[in-house]
C-alpha atoms as a PDB file:
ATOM      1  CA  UNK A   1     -18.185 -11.513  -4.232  1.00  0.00           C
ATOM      2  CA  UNK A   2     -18.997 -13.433  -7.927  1.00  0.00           C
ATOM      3  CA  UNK A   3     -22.648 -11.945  -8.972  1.00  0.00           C
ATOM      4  CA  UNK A   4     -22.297 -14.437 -11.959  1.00  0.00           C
ATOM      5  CA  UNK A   5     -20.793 -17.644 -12.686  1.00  0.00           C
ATOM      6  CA  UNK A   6     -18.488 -15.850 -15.278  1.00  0.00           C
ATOM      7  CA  UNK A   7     -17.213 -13.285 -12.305  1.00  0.00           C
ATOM      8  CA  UNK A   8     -18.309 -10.563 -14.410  1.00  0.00           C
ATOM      9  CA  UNK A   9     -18.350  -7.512 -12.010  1.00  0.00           C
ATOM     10  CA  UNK A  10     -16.094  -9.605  -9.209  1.00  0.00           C
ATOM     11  CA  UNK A  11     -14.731  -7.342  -6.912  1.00  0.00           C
ATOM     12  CA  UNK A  12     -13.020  -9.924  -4.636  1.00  0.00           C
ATOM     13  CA  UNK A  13     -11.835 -13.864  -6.049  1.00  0.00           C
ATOM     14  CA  UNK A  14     -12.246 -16.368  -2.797  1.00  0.00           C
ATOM     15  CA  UNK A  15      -9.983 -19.710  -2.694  1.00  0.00           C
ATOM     16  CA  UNK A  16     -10.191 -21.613  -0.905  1.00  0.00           C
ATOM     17  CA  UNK A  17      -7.499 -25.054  -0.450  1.00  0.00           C
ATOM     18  CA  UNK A  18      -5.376 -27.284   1.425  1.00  0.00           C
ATOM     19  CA  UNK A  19      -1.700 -25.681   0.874  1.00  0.00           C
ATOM     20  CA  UNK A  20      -0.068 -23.546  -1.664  1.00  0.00           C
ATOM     21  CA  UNK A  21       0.741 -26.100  -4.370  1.00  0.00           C
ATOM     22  CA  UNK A  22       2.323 -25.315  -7.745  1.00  0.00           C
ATOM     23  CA  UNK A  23      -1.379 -25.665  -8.959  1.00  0.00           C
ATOM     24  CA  UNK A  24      -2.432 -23.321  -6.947  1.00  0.00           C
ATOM     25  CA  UNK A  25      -0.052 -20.902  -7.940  1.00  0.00           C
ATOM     26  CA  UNK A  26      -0.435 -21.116 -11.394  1.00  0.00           C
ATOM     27  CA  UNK A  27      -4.190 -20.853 -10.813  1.00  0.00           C
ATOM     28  CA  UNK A  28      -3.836 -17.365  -9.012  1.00  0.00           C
ATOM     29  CA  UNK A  29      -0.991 -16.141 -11.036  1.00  0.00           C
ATOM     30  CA  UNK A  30      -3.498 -16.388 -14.120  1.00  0.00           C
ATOM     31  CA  UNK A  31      -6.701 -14.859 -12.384  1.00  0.00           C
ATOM     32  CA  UNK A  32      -3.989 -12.452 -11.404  1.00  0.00           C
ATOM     33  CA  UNK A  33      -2.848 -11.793 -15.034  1.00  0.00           C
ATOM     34  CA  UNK A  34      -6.765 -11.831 -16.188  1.00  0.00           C
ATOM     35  CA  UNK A  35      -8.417  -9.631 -14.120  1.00  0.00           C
ATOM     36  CA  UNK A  36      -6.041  -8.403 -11.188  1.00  0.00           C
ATOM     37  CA  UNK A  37      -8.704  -9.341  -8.452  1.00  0.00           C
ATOM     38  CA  UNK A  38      -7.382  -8.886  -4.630  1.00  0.00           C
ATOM     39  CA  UNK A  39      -8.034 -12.450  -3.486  1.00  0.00           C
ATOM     40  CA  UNK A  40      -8.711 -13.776  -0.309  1.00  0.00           C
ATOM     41  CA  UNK A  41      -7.160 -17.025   0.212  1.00  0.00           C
ATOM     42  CA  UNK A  42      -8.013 -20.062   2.923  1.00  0.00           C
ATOM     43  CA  UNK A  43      -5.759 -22.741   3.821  1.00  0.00           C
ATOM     44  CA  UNK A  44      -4.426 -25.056   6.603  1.00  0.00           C
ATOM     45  CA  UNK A  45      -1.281 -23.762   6.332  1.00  0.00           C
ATOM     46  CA  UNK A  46       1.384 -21.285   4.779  1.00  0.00           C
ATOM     47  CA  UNK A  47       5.446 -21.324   4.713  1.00  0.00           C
ATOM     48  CA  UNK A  48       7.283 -17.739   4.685  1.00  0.00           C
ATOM     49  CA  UNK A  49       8.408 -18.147   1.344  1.00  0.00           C
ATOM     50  CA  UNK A  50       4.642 -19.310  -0.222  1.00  0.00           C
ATOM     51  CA  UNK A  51       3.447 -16.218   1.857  1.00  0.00           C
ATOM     52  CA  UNK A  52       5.600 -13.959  -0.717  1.00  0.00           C
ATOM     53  CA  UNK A  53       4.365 -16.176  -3.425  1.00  0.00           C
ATOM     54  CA  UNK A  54       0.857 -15.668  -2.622  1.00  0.00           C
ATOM     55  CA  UNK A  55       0.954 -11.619  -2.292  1.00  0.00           C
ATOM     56  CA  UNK A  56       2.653 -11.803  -5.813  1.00  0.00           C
ATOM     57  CA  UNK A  57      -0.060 -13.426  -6.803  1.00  0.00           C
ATOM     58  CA  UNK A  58      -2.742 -10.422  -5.360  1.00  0.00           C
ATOM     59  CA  UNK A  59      -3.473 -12.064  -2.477  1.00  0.00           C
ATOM     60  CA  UNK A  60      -4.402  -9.301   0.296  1.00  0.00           C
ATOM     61  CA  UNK A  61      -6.055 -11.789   2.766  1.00  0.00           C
ATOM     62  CA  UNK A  62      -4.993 -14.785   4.100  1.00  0.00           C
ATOM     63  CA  UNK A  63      -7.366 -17.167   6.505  1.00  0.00           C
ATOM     64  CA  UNK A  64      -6.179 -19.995   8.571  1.00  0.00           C
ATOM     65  CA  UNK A  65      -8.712 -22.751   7.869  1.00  0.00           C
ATOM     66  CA  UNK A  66      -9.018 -23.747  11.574  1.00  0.00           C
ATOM     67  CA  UNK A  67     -10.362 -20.197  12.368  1.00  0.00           C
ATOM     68  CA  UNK A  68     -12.564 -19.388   9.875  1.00  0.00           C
ATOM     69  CA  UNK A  69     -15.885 -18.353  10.486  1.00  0.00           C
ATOM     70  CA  UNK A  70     -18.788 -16.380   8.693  1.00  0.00           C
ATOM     71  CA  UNK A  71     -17.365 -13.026  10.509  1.00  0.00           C
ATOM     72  CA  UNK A  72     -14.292 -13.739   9.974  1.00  0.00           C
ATOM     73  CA  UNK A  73     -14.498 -14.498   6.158  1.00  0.00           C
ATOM     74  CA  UNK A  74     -16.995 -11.858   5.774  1.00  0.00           C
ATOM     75  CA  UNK A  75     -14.407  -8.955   6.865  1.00  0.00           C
ATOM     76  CA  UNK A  76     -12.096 -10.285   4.906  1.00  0.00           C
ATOM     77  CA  UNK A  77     -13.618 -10.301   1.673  1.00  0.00           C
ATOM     78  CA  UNK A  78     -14.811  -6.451   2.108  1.00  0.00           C
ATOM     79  CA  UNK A  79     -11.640  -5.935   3.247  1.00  0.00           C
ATOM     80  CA  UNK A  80     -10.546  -6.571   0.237  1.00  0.00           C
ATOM     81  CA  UNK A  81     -12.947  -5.232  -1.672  1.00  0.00           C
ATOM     82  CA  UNK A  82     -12.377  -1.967   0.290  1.00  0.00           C
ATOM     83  CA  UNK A  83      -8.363  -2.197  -0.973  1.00  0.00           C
ATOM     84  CA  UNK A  84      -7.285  -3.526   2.271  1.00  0.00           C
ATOM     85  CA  UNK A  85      -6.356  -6.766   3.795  1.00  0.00           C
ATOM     86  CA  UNK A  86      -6.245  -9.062   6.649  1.00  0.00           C
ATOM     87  CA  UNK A  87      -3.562 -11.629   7.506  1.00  0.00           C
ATOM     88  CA  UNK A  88      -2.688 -13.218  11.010  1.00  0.00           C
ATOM     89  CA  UNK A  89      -0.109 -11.036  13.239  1.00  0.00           C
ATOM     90  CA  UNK A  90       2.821 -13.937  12.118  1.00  0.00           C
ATOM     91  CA  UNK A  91       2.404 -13.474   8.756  1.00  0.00           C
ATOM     92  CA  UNK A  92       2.290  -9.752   9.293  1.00  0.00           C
ATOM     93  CA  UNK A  93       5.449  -9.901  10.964  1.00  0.00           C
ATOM     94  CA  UNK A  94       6.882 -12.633   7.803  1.00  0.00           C
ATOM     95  CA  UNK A  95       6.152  -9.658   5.604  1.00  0.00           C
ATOM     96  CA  UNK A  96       7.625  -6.993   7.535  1.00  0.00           C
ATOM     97  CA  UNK A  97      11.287  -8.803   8.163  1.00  0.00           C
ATOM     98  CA  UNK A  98      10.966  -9.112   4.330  1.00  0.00           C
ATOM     99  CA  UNK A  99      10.387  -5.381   3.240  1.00  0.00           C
ATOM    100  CA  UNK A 100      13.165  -4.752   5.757  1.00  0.00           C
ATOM    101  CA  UNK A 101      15.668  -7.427   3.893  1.00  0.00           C
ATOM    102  CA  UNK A 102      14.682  -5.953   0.754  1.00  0.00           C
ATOM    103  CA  UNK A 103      15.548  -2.007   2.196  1.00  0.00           C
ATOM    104  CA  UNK A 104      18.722  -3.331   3.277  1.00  0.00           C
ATOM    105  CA  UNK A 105      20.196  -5.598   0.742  1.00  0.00           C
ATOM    106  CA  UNK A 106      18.362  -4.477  -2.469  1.00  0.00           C
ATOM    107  CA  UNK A 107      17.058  -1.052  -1.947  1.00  0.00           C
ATOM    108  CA  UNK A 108      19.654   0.809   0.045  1.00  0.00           C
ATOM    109  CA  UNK A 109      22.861  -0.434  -1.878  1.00  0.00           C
ATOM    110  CA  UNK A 110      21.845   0.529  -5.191  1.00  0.00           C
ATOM    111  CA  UNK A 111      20.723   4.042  -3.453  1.00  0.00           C
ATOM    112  CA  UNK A 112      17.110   3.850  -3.878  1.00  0.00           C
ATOM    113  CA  UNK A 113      14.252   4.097  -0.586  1.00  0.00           C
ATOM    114  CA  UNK A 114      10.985   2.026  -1.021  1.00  0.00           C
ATOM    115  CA  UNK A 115       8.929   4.135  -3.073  1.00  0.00           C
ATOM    116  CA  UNK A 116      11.932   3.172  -5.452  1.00  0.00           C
ATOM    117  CA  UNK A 117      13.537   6.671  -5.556  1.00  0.00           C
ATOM    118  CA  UNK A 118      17.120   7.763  -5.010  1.00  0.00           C
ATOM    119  CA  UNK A 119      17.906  10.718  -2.681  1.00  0.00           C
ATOM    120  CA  UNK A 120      18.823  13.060  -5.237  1.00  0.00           C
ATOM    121  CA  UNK A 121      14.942  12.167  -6.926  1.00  0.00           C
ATOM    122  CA  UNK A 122      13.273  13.211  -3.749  1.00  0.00           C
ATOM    123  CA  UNK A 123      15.745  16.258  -2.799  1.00  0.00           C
ATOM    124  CA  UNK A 124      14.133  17.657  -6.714  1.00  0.00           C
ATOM    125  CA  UNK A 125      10.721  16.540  -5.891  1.00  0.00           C
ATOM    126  CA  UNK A 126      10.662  18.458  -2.626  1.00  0.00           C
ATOM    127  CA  UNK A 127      12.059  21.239  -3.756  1.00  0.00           C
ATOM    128  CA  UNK A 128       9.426  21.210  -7.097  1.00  0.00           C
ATOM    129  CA  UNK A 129       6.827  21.284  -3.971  1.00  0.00           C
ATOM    130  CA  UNK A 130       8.110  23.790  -2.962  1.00  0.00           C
ATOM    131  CA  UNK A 131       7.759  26.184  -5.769  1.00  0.00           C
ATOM    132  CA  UNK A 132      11.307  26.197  -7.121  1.00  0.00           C
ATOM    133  CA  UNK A 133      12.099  26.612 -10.640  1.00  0.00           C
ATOM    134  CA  UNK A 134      14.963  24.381 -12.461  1.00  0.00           C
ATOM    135  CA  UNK A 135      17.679  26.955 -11.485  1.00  0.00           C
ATOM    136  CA  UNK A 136      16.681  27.832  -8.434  1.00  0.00           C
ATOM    137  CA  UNK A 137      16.912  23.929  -7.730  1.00  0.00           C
ATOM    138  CA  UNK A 138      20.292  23.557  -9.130  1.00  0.00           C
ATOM    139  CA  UNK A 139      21.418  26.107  -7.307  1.00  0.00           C
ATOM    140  CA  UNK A 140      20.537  24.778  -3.564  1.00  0.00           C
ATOM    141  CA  UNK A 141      21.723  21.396  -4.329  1.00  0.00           C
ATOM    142  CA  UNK A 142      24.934  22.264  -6.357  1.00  0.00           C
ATOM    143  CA  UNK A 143      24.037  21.108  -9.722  1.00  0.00           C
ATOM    144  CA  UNK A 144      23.397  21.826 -12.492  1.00  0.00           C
ATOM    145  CA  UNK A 145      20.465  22.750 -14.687  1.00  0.00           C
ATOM    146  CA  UNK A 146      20.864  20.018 -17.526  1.00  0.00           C
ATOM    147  CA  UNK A 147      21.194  17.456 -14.354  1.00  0.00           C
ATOM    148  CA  UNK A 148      17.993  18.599 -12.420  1.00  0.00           C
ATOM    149  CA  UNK A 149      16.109  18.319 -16.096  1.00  0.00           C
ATOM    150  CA  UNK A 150      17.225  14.866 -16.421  1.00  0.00           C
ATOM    151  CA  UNK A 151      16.486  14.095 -12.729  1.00  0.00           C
ATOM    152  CA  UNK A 152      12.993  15.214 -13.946  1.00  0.00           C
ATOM    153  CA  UNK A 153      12.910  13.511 -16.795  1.00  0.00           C
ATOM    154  CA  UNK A 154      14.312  10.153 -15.834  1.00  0.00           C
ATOM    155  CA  UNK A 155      11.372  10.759 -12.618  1.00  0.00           C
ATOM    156  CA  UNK A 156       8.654  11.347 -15.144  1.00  0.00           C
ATOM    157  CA  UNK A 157       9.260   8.826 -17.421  1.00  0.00           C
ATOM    158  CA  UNK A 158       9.806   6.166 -15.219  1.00  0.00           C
ATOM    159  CA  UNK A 159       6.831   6.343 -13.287  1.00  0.00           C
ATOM    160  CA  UNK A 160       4.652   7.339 -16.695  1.00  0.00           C
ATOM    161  CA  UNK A 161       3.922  11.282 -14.660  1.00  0.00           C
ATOM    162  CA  UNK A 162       2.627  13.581 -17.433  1.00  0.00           C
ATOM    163  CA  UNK A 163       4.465  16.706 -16.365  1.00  0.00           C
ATOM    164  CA  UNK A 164       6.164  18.472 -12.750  1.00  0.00           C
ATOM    165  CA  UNK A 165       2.345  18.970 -11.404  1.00  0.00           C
ATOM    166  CA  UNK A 166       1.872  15.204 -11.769  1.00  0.00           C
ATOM    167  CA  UNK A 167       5.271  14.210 -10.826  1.00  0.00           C
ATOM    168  CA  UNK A 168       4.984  16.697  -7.597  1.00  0.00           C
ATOM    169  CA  UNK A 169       0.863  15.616  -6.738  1.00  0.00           C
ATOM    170  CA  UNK A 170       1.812  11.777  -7.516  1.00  0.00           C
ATOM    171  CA  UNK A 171       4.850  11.996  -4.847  1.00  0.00           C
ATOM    172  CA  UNK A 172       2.488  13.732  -2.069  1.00  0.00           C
ATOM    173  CA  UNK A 173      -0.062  11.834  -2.649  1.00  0.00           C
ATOM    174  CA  UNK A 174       2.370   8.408  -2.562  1.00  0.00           C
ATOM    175  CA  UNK A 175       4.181   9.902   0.522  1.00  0.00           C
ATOM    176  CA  UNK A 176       7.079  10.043  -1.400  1.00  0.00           C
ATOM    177  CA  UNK A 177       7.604  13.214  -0.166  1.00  0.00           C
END
């Protein structure tokens, strides 16, 4: 969706090529960097490890060349326009083994879950939700006060959360919680 030649007021970038060269990548790494576009990319063909490569570079939609069609493109690019995206059921499945590598090796050994927060992060958030004060925290989960402040704080900071309110509103509304 470019009104202009410029893109001004883009909502969606469409590429279209071949395969996933270094080119290519450099190309969408940039628009990525420039104006952080979901794009919509079409191409013969795509390898597991340029699939990762191309949602790293905002790619939310992926279209075989061989079954493209006016529809077809169509949904795609208000998919993505509408923050969602469309990719064939193999490359679904790609992405899927990968989250669940990255759980497993990366995630889960260095205590974190995938919205990036260790257990003890969402045992305070929950109980935050649930109206306690810092004491009151400490005391159900056996630590104490100065711990469940930093907890807080490290929480906070990290994810840039102005206060508890934020920090308990952005976790429900992130299903964090």
């Amino acid at each position: 969706m470019l009104p202009t030649d410029d893109g001004a007021g883009a909502q969606v970038l469409l590429f279209g090529c071949e395969q996933l060269t270094v080119d290519v990548v450099t190309m969408l790494r940039r628009s990525a960097a420039a104006n952080g576009l979901p794009v919509v990319l079409v191409l013969r063909e795509i390898t597991e490890s340029e699939l990762l490569t191309a949602v790293d570079c905002r790619v939310v939609a992926i279209l075989p060349r061989a079954a493209v069609t006016a529809e077809r493109l169509a949904h795609s690019v208000l998919a993505a326009a509408n923050g969602g995206g469309v990719m064939p059921p193999n490359l679904v499945g790609e992405l899927l083994k990968h989250i669940d590598r990255l759980q497993r090796e990366v995630l889960a050994p260095n205590g974190l879950n995938a919205a990036g927060l260790t257990l003890r992060e969402v045992d305070v958030l929950r109980l935050m939700a649930d109206g306690f004060d810092t004491g009151e925290i400490a005391g159900k989960l056996c630590y104490s006060e100065r711990t469940v402040k930093n907890v807080i704080y490290g929480l906070t900071h990290r994810l840039k959360l102005r206060n508890r309110s934020h920090a308990v509103a952005y976790a429900l509304r992130a299903g964090m919680i």
